[in-house]
C-alpha atoms as a PDB file:
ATOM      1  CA  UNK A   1      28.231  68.814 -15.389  1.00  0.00           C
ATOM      2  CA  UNK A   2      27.744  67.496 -11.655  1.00  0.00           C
ATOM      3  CA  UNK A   3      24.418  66.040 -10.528  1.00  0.00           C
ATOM      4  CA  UNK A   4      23.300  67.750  -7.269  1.00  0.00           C
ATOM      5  CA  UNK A   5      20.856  64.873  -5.437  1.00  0.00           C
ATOM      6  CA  UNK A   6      18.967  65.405  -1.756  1.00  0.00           C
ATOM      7  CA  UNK A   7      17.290  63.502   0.635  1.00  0.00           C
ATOM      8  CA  UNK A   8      15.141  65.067   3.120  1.00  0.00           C
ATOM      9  CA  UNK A   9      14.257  63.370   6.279  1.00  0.00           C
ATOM     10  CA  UNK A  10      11.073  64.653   8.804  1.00  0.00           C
ATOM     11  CA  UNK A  11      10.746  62.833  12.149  1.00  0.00           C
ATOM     12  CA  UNK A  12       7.545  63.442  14.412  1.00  0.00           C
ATOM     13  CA  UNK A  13       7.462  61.915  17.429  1.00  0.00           C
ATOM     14  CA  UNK A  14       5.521  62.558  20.665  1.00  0.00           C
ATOM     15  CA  UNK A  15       6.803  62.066  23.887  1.00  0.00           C
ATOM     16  CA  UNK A  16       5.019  61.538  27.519  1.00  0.00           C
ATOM     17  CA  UNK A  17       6.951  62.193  30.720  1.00  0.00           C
ATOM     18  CA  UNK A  18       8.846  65.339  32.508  1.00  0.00           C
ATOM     19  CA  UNK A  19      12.458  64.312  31.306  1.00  0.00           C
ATOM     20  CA  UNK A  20      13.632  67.499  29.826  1.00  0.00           C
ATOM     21  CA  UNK A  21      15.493  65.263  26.943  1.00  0.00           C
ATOM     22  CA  UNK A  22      12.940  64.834  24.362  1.00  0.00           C
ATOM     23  CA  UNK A  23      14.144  67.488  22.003  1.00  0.00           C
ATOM     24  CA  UNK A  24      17.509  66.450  22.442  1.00  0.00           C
ATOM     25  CA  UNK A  25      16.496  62.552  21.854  1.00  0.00           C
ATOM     26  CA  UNK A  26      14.283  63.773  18.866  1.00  0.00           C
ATOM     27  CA  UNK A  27      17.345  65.600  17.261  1.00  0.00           C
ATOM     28  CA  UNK A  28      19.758  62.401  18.076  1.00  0.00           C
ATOM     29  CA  UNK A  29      17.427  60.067  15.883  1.00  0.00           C
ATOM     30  CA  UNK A  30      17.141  62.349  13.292  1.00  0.00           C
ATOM     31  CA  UNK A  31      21.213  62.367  13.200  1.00  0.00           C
ATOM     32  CA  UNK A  32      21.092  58.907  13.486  1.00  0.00           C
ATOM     33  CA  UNK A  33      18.995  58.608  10.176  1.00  0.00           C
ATOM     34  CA  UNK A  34      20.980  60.826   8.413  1.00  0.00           C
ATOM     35  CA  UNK A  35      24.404  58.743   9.218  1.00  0.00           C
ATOM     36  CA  UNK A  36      22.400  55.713   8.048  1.00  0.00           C
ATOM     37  CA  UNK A  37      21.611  57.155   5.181  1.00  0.00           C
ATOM     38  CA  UNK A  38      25.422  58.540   4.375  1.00  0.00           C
ATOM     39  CA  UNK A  39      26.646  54.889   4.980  1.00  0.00           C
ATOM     40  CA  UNK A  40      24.410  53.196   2.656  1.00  0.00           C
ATOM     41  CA  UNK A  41      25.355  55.906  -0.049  1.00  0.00           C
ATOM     42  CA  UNK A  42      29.177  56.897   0.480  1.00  0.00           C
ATOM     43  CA  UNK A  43      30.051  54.267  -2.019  1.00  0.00           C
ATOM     44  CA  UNK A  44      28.877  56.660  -4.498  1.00  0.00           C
ATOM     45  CA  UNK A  45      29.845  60.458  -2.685  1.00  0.00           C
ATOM     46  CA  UNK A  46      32.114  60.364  -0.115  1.00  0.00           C
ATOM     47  CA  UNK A  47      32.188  64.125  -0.225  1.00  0.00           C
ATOM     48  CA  UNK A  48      28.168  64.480   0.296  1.00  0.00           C
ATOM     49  CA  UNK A  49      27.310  66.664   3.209  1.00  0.00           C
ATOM     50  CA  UNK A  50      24.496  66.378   6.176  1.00  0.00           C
ATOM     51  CA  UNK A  51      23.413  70.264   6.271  1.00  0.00           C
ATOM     52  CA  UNK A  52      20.095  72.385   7.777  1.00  0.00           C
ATOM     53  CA  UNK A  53      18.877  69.684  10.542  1.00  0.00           C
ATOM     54  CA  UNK A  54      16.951  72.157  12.954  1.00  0.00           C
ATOM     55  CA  UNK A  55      13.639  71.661  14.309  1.00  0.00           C
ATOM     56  CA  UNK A  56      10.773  73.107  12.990  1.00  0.00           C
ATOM     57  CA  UNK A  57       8.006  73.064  14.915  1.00  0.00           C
ATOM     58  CA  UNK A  58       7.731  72.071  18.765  1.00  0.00           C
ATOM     59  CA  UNK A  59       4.367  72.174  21.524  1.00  0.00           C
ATOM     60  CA  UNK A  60       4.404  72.084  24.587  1.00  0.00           C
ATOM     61  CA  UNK A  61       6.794  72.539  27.961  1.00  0.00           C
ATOM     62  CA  UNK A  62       7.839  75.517  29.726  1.00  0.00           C
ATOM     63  CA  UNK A  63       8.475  77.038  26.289  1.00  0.00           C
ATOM     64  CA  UNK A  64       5.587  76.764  24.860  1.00  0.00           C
ATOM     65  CA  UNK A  65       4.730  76.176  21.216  1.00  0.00           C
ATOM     66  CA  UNK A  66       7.567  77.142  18.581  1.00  0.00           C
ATOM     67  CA  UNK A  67       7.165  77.007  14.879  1.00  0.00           C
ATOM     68  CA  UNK A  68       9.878  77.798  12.472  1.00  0.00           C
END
């Protein structure tokens, strides 16, 4: 019977300025994680997935506040 294993990974960061690019930065890091993560692992699953990276709560901006 196959194992199923998970990682989870939360970033929370703040940011300071009027870039626009923060969320986009955030979500790049997070990525970045992830493939770290896959690279240290694929000698044992090759075939593992990175799935569901979406934000999940945000403040702030023109938008406003946004919680999943």
């Amino acid at each position: 019977m196959e194992q199923k294993s998970k990682i989870s990974h939360l970033l929370r960061a703040k940011a300071s300025g009027q870039n626009k690019s923060e969320s986009s930065c955030f979500c790049t890091a997070v990525q970045l994680a992830l493939l770290t993560i896959y690279d240290m692992c694929k000698a044992v699953d090759r075939g593992m997935t990175i799935t569901d990276v979406k934000l999940l709560e945000k403040h702030g901006g023109k938008s406003g506040t946004f919680i999943a």
